[in-house]
N, C-alpha and C. Protein backbone atom coordinates (compact mmCIF):
# COMPACT_ATOMS: atom_id res chain seq x y z
N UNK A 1 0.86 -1.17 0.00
CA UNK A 1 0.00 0.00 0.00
C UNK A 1 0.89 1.22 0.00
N UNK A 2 0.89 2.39 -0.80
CA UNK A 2 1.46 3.37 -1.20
C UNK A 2 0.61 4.35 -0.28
N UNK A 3 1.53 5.45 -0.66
CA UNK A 3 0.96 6.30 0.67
C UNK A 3 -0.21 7.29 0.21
N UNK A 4 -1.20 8.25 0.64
CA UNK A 4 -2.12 9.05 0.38
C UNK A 4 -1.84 10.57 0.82
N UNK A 5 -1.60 11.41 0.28
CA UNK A 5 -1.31 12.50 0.88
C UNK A 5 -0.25 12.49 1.93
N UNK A 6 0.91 12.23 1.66
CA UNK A 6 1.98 11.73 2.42
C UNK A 6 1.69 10.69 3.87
N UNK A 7 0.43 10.30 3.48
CA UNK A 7 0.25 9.69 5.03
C UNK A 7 0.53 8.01 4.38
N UNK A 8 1.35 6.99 5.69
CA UNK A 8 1.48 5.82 4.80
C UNK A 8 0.74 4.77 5.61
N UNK A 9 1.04 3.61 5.33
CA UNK A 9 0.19 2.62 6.23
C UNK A 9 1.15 2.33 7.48
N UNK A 10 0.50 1.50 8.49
CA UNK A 10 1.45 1.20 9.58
C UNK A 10 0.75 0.18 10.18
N UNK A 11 2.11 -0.43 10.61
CA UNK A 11 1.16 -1.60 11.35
C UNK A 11 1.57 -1.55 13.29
N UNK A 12 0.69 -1.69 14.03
CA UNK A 12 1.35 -1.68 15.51
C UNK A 12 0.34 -3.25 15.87
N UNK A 13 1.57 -4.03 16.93
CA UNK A 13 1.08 -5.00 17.08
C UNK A 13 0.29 -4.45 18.66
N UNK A 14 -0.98 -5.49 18.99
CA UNK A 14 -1.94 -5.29 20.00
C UNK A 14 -1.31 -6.34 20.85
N UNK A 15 -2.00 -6.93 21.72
CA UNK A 15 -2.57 -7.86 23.31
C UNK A 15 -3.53 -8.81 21.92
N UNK A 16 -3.09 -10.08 22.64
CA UNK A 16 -4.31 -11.18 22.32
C UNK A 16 -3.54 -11.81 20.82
N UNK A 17 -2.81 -11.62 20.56
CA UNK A 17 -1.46 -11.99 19.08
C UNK A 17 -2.32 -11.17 17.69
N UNK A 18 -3.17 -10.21 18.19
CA UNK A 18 -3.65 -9.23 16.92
C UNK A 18 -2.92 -8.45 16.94
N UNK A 19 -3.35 -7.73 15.55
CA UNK A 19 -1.98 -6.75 14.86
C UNK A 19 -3.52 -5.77 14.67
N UNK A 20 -3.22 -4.28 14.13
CA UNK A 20 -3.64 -3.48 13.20
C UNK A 20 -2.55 -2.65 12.71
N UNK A 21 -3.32 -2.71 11.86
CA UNK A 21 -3.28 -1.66 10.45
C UNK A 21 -3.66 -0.44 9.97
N UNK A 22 -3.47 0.34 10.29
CA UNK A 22 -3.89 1.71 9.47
C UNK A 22 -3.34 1.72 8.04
N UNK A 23 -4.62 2.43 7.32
CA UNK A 23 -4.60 2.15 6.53
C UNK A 23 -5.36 3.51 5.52
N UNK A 24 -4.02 4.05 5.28
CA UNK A 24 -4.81 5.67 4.91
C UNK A 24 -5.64 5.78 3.34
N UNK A 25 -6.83 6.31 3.47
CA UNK A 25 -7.90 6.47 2.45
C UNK A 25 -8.38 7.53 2.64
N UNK A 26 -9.12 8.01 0.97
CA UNK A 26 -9.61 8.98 0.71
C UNK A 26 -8.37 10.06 0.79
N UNK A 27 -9.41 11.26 1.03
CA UNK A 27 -7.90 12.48 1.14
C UNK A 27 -7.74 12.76 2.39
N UNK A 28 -8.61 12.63 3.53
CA UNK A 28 -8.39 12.50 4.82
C UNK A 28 -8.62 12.10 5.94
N UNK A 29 -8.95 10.24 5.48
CA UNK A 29 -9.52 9.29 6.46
C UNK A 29 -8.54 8.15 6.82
N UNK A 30 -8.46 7.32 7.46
CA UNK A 30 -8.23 6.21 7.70
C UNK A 30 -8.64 5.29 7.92
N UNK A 31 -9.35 3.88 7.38
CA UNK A 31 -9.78 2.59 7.92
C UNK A 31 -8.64 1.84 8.53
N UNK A 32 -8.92 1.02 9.63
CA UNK A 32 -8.22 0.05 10.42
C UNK A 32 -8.41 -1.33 10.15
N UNK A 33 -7.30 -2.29 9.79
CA UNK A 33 -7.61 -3.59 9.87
C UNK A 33 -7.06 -4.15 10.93
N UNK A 34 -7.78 -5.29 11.52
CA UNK A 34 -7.89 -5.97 12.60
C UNK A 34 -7.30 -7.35 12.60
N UNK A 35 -6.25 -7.61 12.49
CA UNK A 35 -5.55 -9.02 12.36
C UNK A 35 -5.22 -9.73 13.20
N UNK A 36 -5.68 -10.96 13.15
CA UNK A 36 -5.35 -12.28 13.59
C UNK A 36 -4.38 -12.90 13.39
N UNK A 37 -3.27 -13.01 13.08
CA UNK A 37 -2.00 -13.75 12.06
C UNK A 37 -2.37 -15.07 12.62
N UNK A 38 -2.68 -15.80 13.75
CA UNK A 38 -2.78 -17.26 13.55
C UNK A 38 -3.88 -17.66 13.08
N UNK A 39 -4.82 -16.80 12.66
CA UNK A 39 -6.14 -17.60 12.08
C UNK A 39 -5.96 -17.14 11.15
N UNK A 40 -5.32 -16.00 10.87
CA UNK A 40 -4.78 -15.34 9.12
C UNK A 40 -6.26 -14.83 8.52
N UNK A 41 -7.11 -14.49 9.58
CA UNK A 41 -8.12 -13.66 9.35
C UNK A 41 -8.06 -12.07 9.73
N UNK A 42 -8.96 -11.10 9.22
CA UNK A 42 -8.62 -9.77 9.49
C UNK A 42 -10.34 -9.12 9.33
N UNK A 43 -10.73 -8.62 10.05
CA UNK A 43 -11.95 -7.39 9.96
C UNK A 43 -11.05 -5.99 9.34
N UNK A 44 -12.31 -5.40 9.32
CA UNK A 44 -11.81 -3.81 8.55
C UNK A 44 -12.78 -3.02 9.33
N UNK A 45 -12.43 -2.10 9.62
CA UNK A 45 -13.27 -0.60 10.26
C UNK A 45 -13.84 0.23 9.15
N UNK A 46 -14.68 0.35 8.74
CA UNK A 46 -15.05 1.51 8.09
C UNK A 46 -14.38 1.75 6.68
N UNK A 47 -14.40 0.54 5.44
CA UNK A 47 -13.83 0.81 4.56
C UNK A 47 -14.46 1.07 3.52
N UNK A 48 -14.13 2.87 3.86
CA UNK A 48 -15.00 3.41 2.41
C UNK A 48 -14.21 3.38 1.01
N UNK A 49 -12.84 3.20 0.97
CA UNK A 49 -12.67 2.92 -0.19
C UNK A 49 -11.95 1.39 -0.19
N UNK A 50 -13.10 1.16 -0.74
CA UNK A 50 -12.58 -0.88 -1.30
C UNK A 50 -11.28 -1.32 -1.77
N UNK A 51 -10.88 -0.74 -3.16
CA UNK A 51 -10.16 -0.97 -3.51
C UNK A 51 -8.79 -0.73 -2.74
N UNK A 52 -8.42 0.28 -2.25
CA UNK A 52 -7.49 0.22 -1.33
C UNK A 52 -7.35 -0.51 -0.09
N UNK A 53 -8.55 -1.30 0.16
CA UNK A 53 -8.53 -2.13 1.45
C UNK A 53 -8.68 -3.09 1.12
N UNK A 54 -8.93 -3.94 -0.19
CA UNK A 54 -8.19 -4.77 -0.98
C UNK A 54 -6.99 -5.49 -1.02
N UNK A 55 -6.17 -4.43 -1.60
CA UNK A 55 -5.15 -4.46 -1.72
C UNK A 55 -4.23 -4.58 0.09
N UNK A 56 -4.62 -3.78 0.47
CA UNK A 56 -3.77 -4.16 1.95
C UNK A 56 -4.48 -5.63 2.51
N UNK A 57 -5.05 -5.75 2.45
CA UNK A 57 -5.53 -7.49 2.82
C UNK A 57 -4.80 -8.53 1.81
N UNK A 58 -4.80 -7.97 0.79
CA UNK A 58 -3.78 -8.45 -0.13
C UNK A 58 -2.25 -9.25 0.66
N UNK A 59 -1.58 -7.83 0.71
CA UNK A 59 -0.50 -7.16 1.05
C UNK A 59 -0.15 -8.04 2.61
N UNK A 60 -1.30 -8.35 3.73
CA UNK A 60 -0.93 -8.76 4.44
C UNK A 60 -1.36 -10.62 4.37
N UNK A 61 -1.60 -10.91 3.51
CA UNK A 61 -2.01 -12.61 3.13
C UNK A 61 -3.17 -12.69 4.07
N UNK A 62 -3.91 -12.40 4.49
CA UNK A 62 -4.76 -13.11 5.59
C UNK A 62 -5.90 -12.77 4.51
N UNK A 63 -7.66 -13.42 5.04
CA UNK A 63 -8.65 -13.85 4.62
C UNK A 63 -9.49 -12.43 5.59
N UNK A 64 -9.63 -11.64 4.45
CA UNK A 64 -11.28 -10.44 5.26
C UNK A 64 -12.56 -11.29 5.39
N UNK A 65 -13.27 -11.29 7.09
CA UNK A 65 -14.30 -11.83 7.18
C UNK A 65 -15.13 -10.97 7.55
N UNK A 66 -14.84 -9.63 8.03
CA UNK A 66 -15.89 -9.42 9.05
C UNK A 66 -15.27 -6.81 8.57
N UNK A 67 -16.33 -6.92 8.36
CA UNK A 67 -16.54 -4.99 8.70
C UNK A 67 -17.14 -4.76 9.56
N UNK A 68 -16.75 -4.00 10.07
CA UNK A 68 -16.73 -3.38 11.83
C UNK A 68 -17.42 -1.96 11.15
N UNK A 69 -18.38 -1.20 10.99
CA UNK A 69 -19.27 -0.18 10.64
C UNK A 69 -19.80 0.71 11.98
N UNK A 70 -18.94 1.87 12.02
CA UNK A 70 -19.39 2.99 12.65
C UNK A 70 -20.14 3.72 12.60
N UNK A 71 -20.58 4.44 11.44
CA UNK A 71 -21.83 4.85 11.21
C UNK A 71 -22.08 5.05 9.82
N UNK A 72 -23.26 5.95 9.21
CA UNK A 72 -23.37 6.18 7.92
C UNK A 72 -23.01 6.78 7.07
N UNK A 73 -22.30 7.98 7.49
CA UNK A 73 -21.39 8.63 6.39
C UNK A 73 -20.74 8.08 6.02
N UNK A 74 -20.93 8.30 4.28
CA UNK A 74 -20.51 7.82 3.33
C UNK A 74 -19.21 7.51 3.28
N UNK A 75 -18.05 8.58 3.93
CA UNK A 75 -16.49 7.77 4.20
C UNK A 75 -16.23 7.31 5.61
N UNK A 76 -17.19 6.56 5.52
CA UNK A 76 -17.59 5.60 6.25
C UNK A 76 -17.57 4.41 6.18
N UNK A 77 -19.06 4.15 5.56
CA UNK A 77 -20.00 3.18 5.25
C UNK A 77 -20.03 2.84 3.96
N UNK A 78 -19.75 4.19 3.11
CA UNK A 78 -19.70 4.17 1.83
C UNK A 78 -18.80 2.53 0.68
N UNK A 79 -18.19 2.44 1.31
CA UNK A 79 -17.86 1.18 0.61
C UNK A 79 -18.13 0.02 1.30
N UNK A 80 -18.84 -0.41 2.09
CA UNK A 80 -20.15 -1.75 2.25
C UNK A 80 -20.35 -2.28 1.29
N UNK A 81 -21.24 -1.68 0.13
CA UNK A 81 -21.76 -2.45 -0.44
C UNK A 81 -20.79 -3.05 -1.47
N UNK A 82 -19.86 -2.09 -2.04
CA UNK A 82 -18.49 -2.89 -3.16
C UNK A 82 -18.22 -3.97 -2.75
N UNK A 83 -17.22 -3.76 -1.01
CA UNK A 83 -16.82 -4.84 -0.51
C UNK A 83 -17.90 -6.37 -0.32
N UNK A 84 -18.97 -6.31 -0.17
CA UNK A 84 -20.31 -7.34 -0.28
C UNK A 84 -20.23 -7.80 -1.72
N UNK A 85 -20.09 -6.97 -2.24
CA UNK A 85 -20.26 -7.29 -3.28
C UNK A 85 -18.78 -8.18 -4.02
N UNK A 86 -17.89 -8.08 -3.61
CA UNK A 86 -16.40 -8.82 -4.25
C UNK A 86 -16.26 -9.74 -3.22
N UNK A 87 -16.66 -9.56 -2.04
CA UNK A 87 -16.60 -10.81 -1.11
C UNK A 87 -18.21 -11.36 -0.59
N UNK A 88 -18.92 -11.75 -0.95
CA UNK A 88 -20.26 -12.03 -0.52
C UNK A 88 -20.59 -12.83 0.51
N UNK A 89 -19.56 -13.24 1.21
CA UNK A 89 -19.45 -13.90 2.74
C UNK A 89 -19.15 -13.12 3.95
N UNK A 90 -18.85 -11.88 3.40
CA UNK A 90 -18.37 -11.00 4.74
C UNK A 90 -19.39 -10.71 5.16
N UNK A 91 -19.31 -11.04 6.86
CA UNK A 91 -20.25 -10.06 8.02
C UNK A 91 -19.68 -8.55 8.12
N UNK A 92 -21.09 -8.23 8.19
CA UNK A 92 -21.06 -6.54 8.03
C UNK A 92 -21.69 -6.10 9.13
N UNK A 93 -20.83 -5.91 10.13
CA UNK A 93 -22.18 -5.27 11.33
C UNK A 93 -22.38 -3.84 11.15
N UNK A 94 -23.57 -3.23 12.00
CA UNK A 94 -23.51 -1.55 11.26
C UNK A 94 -24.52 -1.18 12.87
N UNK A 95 -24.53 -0.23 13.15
CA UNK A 95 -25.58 0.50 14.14
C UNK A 95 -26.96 0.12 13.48
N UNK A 96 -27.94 -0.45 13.92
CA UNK A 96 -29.37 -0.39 13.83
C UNK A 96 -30.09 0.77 13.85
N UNK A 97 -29.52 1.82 14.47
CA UNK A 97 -29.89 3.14 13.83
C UNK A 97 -29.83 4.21 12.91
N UNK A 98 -28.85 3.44 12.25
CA UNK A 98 -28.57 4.20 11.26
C UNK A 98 -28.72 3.55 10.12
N UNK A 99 -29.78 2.57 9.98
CA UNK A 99 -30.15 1.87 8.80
C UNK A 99 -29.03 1.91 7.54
N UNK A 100 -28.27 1.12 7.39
CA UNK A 100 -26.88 0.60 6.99
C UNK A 100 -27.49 -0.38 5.84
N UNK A 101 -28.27 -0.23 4.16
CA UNK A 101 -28.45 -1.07 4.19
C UNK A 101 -27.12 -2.33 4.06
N UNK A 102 -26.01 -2.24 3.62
CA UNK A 102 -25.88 -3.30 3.52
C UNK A 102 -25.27 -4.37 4.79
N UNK A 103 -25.94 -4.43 5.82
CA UNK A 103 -25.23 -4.59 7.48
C UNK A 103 -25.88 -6.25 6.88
N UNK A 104 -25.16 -7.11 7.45
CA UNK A 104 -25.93 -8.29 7.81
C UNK A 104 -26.03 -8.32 9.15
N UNK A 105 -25.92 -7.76 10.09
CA UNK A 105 -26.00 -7.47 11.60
C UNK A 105 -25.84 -6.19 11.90
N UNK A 106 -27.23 -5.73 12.69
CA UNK A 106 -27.23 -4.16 13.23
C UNK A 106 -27.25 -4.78 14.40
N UNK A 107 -26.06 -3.89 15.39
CA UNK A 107 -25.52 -3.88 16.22
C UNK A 107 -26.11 -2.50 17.05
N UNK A 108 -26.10 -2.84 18.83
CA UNK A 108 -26.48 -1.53 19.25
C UNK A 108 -25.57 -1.74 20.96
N UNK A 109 -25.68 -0.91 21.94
CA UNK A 109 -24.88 -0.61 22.84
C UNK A 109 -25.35 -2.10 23.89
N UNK A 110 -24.41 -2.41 23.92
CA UNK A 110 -24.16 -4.04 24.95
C UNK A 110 -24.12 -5.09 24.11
N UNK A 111 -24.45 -5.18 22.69
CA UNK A 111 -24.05 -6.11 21.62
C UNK A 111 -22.59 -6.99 21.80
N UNK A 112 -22.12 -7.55 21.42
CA UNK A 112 -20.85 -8.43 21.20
C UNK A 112 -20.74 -8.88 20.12
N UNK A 113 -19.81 -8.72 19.50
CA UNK A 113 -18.97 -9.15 17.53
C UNK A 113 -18.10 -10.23 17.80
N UNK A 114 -18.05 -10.52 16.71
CA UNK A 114 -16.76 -11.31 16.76
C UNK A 114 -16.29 -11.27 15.33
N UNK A 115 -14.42 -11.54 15.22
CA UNK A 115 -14.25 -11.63 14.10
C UNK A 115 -14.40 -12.58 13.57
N UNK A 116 -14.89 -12.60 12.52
CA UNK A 116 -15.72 -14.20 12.04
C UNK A 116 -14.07 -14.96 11.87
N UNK A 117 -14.38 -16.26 11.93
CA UNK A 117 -13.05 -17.15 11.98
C UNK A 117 -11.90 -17.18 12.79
N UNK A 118 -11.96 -15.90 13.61
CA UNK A 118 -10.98 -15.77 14.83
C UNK A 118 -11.89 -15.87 16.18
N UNK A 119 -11.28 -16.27 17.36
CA UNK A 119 -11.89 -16.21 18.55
C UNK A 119 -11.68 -14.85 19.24
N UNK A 120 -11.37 -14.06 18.76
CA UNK A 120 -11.58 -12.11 18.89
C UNK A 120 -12.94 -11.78 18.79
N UNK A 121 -13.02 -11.03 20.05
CA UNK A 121 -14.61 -10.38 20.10
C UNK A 121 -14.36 -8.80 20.59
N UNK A 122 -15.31 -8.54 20.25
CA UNK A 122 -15.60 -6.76 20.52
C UNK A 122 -16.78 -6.45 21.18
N UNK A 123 -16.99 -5.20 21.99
CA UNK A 123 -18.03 -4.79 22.72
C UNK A 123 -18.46 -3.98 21.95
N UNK A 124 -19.67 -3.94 21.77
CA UNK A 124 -20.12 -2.43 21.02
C UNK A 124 -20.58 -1.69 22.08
N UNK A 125 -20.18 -0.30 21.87
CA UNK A 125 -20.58 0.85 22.74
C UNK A 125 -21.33 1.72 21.87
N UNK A 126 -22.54 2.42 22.33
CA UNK A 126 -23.12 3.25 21.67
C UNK A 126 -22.66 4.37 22.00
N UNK A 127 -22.48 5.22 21.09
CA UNK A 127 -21.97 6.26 21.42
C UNK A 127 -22.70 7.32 19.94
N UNK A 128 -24.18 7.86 20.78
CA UNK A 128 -25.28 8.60 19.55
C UNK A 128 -24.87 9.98 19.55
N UNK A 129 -23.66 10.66 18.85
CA UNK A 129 -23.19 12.10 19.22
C UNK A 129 -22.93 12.54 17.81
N UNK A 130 -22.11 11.87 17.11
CA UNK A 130 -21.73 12.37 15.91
C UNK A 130 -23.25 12.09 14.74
N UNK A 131 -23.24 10.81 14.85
CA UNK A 131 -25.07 10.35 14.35
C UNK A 131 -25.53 9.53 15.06
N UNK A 132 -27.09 9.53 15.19
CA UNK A 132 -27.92 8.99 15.88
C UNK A 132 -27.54 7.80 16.29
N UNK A 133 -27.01 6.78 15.31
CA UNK A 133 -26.63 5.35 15.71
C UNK A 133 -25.28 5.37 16.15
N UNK A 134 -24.38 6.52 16.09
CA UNK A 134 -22.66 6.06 15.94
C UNK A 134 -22.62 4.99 16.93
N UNK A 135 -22.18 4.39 16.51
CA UNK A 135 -21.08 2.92 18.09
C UNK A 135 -19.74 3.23 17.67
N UNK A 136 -19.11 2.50 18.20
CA UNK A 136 -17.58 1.65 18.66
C UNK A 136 -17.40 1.01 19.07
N UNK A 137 -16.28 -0.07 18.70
CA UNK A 137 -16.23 -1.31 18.78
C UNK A 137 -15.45 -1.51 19.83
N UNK A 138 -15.03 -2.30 20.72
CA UNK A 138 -14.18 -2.05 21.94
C UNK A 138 -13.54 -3.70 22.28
N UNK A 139 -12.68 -4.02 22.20
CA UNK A 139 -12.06 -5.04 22.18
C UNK A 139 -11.17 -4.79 23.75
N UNK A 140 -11.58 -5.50 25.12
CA UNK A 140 -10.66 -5.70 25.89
C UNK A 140 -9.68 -6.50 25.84
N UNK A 141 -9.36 -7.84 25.35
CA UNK A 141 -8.65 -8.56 24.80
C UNK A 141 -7.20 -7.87 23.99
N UNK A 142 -7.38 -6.69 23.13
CA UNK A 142 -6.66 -6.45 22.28
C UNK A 142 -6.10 -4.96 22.80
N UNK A 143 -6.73 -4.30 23.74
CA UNK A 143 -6.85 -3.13 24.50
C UNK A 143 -6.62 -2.08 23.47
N UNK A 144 -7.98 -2.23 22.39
CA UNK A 144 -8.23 -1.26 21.37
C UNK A 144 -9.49 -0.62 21.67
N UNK A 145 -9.68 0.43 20.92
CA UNK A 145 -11.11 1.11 20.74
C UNK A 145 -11.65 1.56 19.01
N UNK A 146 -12.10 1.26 18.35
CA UNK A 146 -12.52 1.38 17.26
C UNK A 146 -13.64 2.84 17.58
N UNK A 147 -13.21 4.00 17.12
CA UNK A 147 -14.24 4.95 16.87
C UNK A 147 -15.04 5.50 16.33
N UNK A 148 -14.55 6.03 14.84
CA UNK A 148 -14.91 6.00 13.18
C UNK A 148 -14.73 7.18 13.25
């Protein structure tokens, strides 16, 4: 993955043998991937542009199962449906309030995720400030916070 506006990717390893990824998109966002290296599975945060989060799943060999969806703006949410669409097995969780269509799971505050194929789970926290539904994903295990 090449860099975006001088910003590049990075990886910092977590708690629990997960890794993330930043992973700079658009002209001034970032999606996060969520890696497993022994199950060689990975979730994604909020990947509004596909093709570049593609390619870094690429880049790191592991299998995308699972989008982690903060809310509905479009560099956001906005690439849901591509990614559904080139992978048609991925779980898509999304806030239930913010009608997401392409969520296969709306998620709301005390919910629990998991990354599909890894034994990694997340708390969802509601957090209705930025939009009505926003959450975050909250992984004690990995001692992360997913915001959007």
């Amino acid at each position: 993955i090449g860099s975006v506006g001088g910003r590049k990717a990075s990886i910092v390893p977590l708690k629990a043998g997960m890794e993330l990824k930043s992973v700079p998109i658009l002209a001034d966002n970032y999606s996060y991937l969520l890696i497993d290296r022994q199950a060689s599975v990975a979730a994604v945060v909020d990947p509004a542009d596909p093709k570049t989060i593609l390619a870094a799943v690429e880049e790191e060999g592991v299998k995308l199962t699972t989008i982690l969806t903060t809310h509905h703006h479009w560099d956001h949410a906005g690439g849901n449906d591509e990614m559904r669409k080139a992978m048609p097995d991925l779980r898509v969780y999304a806030p239930k309030d913010d009608q997401i269509a392409s969520a296969t799971d709306e998620v709301e505050e005390g919910d629990q995720v998991s990354v599909v194929g890894s034994g990694h789970t997340l708390n969802v926290l509601g957090t209705p400030c930025h939009t009505r539904g926003h959450v975050c994903y909250h992984s004690t295990t990995a001692e992360a916070v997913f915001t959007g």
